[in-house]
PDB file of N, CA and C in Angstrom:
ATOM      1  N   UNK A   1       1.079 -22.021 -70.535  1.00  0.00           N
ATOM      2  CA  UNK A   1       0.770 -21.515 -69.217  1.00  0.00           C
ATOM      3  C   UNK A   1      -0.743 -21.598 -69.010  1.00  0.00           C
ATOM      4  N   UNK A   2      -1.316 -22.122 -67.701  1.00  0.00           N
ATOM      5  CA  UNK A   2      -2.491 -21.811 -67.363  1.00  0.00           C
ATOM      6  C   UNK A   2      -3.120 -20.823 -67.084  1.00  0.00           C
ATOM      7  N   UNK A   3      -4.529 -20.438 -67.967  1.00  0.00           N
ATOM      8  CA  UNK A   3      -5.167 -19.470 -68.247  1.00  0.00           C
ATOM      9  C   UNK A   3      -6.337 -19.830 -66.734  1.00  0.00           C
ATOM     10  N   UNK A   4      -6.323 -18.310 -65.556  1.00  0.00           N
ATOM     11  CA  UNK A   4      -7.250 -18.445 -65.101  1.00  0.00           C
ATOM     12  C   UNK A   4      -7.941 -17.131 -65.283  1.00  0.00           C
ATOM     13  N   UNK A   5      -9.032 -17.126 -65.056  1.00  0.00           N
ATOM     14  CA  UNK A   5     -10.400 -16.200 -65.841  1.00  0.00           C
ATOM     15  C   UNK A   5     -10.890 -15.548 -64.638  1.00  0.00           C
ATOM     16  N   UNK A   6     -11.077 -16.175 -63.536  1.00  0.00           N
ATOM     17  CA  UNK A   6     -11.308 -15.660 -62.282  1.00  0.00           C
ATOM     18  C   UNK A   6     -10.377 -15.291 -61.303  1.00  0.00           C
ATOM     19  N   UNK A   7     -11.013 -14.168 -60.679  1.00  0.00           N
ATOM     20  CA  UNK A   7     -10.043 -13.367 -59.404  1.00  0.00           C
ATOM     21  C   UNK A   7     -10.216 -14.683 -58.460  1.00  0.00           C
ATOM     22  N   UNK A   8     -11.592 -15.559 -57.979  1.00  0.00           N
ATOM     23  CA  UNK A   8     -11.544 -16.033 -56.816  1.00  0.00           C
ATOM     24  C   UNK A   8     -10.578 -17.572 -57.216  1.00  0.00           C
ATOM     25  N   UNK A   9     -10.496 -17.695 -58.805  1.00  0.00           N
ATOM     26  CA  UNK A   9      -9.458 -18.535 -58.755  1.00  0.00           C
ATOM     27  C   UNK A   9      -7.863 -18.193 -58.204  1.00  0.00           C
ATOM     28  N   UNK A  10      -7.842 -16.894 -58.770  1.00  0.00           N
ATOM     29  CA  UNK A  10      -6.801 -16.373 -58.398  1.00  0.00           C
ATOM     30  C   UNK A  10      -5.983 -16.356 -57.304  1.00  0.00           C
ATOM     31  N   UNK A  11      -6.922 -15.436 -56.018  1.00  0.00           N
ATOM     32  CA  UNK A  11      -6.922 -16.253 -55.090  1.00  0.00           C
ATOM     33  C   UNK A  11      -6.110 -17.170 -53.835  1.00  0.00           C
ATOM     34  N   UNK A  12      -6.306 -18.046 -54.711  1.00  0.00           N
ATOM     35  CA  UNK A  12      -4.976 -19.293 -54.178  1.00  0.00           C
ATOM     36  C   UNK A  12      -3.830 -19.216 -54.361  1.00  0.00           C
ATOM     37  N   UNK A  13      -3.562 -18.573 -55.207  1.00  0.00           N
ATOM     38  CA  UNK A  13      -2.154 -18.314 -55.667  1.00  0.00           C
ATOM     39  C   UNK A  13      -1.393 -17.296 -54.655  1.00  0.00           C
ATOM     40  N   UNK A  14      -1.983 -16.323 -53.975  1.00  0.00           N
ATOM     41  CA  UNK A  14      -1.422 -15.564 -53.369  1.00  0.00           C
ATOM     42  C   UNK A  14      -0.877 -15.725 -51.916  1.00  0.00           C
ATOM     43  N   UNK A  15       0.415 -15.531 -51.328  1.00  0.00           N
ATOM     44  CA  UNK A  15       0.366 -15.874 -49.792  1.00  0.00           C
ATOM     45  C   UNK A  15       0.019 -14.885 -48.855  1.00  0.00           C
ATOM     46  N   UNK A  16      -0.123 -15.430 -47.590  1.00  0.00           N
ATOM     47  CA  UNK A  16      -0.924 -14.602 -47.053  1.00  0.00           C
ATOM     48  C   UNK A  16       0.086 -13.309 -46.908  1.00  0.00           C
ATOM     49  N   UNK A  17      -0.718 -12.258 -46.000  1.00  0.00           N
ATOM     50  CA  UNK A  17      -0.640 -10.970 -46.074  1.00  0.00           C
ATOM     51  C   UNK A  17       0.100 -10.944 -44.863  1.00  0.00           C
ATOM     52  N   UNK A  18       1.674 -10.110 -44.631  1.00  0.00           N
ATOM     53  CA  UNK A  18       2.442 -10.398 -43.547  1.00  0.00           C
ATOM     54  C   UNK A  18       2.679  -8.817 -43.226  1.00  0.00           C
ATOM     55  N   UNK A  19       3.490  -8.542 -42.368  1.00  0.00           N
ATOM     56  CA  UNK A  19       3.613  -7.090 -41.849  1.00  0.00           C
ATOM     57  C   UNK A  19       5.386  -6.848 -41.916  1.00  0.00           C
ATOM     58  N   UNK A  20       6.024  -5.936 -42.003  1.00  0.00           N
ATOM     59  CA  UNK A  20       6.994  -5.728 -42.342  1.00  0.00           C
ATOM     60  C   UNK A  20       7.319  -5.051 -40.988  1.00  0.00           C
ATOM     61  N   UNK A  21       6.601  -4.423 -40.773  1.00  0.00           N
ATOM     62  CA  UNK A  21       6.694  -3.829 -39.204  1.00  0.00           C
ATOM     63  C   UNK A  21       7.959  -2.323 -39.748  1.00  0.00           C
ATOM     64  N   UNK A  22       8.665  -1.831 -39.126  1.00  0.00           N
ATOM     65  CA  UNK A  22       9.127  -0.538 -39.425  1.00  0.00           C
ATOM     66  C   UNK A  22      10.412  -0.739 -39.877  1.00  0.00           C
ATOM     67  N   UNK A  23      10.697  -2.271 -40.731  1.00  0.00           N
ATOM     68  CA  UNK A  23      12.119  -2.537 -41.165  1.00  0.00           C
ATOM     69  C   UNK A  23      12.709  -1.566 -42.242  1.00  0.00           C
ATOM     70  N   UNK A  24      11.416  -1.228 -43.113  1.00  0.00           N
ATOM     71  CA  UNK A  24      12.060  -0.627 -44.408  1.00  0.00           C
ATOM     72  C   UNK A  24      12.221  -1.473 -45.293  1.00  0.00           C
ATOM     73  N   UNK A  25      11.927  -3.032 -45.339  1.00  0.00           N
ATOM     74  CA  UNK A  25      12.083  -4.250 -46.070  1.00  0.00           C
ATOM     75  C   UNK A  25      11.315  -3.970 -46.705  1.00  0.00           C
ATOM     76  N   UNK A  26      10.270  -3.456 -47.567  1.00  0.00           N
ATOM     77  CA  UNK A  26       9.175  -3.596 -48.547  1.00  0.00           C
ATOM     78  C   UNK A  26       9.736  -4.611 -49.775  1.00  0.00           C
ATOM     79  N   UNK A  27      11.140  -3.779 -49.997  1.00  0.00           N
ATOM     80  CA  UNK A  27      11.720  -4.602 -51.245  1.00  0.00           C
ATOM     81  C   UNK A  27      11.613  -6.473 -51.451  1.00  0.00           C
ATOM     82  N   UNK A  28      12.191  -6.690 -49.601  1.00  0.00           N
ATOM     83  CA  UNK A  28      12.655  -8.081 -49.468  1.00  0.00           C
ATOM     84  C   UNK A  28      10.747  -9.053 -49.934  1.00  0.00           C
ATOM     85  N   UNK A  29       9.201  -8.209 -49.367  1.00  0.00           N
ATOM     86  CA  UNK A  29       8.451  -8.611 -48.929  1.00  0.00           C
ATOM     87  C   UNK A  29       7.846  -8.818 -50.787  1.00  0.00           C
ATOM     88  N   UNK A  30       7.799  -7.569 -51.458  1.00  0.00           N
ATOM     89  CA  UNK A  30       7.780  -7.911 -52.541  1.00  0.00           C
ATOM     90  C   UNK A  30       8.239  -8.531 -53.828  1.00  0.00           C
ATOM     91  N   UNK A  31       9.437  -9.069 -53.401  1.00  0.00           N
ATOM     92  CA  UNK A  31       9.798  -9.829 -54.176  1.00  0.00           C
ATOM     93  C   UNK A  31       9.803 -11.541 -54.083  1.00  0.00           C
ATOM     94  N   UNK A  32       9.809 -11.486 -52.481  1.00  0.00           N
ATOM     95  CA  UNK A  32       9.566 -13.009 -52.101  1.00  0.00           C
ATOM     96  C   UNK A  32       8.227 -13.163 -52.292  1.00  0.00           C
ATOM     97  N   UNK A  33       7.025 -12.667 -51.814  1.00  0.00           N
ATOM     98  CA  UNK A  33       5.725 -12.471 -52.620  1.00  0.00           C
ATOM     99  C   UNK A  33       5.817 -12.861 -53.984  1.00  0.00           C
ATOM    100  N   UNK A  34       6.308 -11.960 -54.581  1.00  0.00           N
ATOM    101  CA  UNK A  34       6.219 -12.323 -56.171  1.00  0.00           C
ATOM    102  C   UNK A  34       6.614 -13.805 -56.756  1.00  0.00           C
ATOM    103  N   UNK A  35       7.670 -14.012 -56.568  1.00  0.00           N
ATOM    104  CA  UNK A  35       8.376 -15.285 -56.807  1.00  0.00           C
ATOM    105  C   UNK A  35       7.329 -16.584 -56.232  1.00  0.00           C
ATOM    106  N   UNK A  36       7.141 -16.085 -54.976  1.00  0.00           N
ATOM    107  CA  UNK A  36       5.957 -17.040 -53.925  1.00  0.00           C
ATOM    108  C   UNK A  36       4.857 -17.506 -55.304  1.00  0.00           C
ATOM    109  N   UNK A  37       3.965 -16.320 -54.980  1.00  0.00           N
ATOM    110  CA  UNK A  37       2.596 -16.207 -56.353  1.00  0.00           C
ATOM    111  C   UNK A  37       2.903 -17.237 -57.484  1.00  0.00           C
ATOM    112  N   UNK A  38       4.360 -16.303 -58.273  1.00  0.00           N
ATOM    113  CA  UNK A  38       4.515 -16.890 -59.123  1.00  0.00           C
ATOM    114  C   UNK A  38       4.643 -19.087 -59.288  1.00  0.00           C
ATOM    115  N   UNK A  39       5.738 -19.445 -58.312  1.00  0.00           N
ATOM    116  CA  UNK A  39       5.723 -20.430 -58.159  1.00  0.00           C
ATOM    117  C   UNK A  39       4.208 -21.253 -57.902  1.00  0.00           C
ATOM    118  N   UNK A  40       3.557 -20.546 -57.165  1.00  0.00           N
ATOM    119  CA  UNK A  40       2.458 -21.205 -56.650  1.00  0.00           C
ATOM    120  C   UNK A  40       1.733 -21.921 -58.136  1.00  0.00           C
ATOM    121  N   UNK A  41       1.693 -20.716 -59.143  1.00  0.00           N
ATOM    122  CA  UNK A  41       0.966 -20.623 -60.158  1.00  0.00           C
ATOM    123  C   UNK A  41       0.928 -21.489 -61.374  1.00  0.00           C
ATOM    124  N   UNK A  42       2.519 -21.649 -61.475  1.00  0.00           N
ATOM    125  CA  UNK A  42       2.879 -22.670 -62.298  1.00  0.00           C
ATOM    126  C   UNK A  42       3.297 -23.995 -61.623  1.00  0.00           C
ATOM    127  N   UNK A  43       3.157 -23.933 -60.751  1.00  0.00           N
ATOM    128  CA  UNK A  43       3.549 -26.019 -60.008  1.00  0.00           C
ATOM    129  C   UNK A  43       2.277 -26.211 -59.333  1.00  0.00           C
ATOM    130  N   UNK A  44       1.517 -24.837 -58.701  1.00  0.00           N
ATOM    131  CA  UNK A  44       0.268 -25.644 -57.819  1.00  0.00           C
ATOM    132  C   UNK A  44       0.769 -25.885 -56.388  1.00  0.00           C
ATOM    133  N   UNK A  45       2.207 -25.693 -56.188  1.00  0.00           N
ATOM    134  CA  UNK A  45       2.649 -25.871 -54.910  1.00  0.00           C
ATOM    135  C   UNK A  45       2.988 -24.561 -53.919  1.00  0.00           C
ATOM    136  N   UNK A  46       2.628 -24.314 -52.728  1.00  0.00           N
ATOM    137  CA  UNK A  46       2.556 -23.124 -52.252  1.00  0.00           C
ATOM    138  C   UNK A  46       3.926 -23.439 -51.250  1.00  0.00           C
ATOM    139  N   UNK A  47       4.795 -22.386 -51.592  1.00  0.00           N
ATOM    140  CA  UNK A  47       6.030 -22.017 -50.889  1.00  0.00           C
ATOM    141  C   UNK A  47       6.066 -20.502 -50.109  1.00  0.00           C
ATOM    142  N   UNK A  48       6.861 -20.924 -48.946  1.00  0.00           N
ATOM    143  CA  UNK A  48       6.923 -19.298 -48.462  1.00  0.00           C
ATOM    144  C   UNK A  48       8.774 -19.099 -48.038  1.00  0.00           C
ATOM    145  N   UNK A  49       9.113 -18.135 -48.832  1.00  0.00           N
ATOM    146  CA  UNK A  49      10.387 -17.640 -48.650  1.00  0.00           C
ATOM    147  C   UNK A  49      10.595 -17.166 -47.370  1.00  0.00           C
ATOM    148  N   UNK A  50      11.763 -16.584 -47.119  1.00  0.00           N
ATOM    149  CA  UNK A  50      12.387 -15.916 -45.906  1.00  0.00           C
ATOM    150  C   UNK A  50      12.876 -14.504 -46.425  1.00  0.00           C
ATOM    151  N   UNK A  51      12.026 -13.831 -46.009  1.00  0.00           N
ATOM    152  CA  UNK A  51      11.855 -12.126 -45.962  1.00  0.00           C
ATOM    153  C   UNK A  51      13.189 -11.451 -45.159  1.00  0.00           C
ATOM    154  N   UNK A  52      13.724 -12.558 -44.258  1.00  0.00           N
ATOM    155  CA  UNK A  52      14.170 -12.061 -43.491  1.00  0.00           C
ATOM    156  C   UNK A  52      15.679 -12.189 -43.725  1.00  0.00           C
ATOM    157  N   UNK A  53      15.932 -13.481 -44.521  1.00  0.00           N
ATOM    158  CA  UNK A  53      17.468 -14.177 -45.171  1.00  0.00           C
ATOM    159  C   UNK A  53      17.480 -13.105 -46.548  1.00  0.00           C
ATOM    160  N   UNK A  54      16.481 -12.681 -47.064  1.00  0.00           N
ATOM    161  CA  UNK A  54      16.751 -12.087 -48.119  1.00  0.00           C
ATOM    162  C   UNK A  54      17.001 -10.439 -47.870  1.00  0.00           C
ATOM    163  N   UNK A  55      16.202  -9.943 -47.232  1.00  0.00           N
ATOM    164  CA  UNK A  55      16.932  -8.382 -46.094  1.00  0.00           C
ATOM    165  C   UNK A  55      17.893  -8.294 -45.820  1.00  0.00           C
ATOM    166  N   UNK A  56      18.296  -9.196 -44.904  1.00  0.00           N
ATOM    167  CA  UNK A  56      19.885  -9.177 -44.199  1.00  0.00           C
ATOM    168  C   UNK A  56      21.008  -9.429 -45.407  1.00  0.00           C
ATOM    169  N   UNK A  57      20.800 -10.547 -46.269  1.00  0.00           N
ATOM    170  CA  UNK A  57      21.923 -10.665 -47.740  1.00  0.00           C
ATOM    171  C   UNK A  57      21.831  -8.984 -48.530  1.00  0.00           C
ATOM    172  N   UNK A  58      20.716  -8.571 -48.438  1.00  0.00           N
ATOM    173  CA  UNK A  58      21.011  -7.428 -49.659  1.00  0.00           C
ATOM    174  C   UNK A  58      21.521  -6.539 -48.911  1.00  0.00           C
ATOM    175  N   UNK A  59      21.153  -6.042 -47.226  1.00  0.00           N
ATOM    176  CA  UNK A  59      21.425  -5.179 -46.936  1.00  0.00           C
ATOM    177  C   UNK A  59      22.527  -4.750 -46.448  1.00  0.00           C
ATOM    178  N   UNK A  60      23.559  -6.108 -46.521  1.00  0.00           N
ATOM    179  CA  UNK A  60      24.810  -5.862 -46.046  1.00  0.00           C
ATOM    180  C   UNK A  60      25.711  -4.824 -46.978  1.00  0.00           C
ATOM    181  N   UNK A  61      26.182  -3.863 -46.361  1.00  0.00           N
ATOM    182  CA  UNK A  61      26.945  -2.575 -46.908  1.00  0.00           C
ATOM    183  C   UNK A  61      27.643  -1.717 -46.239  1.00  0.00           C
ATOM    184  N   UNK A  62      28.618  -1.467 -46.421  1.00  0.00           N
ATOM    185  CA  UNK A  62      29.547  -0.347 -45.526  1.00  0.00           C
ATOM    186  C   UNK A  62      29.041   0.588 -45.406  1.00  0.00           C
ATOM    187  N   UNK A  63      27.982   1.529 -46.178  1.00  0.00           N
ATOM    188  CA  UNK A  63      27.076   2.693 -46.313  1.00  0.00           C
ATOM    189  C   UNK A  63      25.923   1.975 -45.624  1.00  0.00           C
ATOM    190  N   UNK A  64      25.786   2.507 -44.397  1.00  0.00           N
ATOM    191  CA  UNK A  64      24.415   2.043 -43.584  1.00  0.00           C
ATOM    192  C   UNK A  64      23.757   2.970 -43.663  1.00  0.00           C
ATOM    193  N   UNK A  65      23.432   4.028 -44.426  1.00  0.00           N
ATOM    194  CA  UNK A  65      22.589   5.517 -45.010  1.00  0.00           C
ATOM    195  C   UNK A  65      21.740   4.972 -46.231  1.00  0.00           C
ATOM    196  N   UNK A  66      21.951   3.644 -46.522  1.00  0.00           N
ATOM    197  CA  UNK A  66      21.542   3.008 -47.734  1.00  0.00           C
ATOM    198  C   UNK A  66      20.067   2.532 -46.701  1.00  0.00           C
ATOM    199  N   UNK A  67      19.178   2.281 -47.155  1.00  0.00           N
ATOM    200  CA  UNK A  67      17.715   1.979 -46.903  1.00  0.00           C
ATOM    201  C   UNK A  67      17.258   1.231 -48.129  1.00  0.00           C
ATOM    202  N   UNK A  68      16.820  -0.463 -48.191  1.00  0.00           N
ATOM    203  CA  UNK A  68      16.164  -0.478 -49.741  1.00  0.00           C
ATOM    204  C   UNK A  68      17.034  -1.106 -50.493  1.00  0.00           C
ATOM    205  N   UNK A  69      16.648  -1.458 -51.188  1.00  0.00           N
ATOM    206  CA  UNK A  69      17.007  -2.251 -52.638  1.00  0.00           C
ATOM    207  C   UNK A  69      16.443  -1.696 -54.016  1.00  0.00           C
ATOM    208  N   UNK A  70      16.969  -1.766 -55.076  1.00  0.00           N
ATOM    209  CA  UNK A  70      16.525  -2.341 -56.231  1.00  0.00           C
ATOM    210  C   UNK A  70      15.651  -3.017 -56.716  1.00  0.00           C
ATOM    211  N   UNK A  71      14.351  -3.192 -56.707  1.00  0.00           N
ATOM    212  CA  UNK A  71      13.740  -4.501 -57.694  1.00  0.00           C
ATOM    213  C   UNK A  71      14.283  -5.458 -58.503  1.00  0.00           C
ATOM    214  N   UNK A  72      15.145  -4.899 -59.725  1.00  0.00           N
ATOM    215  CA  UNK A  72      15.912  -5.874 -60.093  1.00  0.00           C
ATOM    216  C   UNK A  72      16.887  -6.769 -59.918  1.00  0.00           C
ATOM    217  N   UNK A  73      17.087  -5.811 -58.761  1.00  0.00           N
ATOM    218  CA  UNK A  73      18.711  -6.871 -58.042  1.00  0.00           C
ATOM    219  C   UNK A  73      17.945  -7.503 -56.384  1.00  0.00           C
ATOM    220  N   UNK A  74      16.499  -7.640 -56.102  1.00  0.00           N
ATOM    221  CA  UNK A  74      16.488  -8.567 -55.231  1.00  0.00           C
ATOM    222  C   UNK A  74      15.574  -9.248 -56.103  1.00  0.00           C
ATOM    223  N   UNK A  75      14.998  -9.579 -57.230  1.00  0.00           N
ATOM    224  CA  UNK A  75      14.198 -10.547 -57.620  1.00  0.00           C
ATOM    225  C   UNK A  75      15.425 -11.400 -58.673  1.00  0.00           C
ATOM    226  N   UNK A  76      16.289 -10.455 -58.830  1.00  0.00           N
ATOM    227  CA  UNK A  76      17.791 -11.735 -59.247  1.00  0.00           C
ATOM    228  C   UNK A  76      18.169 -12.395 -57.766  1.00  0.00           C
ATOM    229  N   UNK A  77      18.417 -12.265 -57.017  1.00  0.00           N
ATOM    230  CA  UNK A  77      18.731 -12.723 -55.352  1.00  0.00           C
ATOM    231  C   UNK A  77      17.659 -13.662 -55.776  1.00  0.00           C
ATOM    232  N   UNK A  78      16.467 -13.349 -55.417  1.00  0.00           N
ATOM    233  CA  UNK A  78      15.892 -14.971 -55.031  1.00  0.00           C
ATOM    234  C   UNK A  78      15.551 -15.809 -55.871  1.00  0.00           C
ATOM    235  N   UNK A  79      15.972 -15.390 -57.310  1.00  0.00           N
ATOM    236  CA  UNK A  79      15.551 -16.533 -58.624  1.00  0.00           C
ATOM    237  C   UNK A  79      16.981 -17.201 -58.574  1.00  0.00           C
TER     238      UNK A  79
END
């Protein structure tokens, strides 16, 4: 794995900064983020997921009192 030493290398790797607005999605934003970063990091190629395909898949549920996800079960969703 490539070793970078600097934040302003760093940097690049990250996508930009989006707004969630009052969905309650934090889950969907941080994990497509993550995966995003991550990919960026090891190919060099910058991808941007859908925050919005990945919300609507997790949040489907007969209990609409449910708000949110898991970490582990939406960063399995988008790997």
């Amino acid at each position: 794995m490539t070793r970078v030493e600097d934040f302003q290398q760093w940097k690049r790797y990250f996508p930009p900064v989006e707004d969630q607005g009052g969905a309650n999605s934090c889950f969907a934003f941080a994990a497509c983020s993550l995966v995003e970063e991550l990919w960026c990091f090891l190919t060099g190629e910058r991808i941007l997921l859908s925050k919005q395909d990945l919300y609507s898949h997790l949040i489907r549920s007969e209990d609409e009192d449910i708000i949110g996800q898991y970490m582990q079960t939406v960063v399995k969703t988008v790997y």
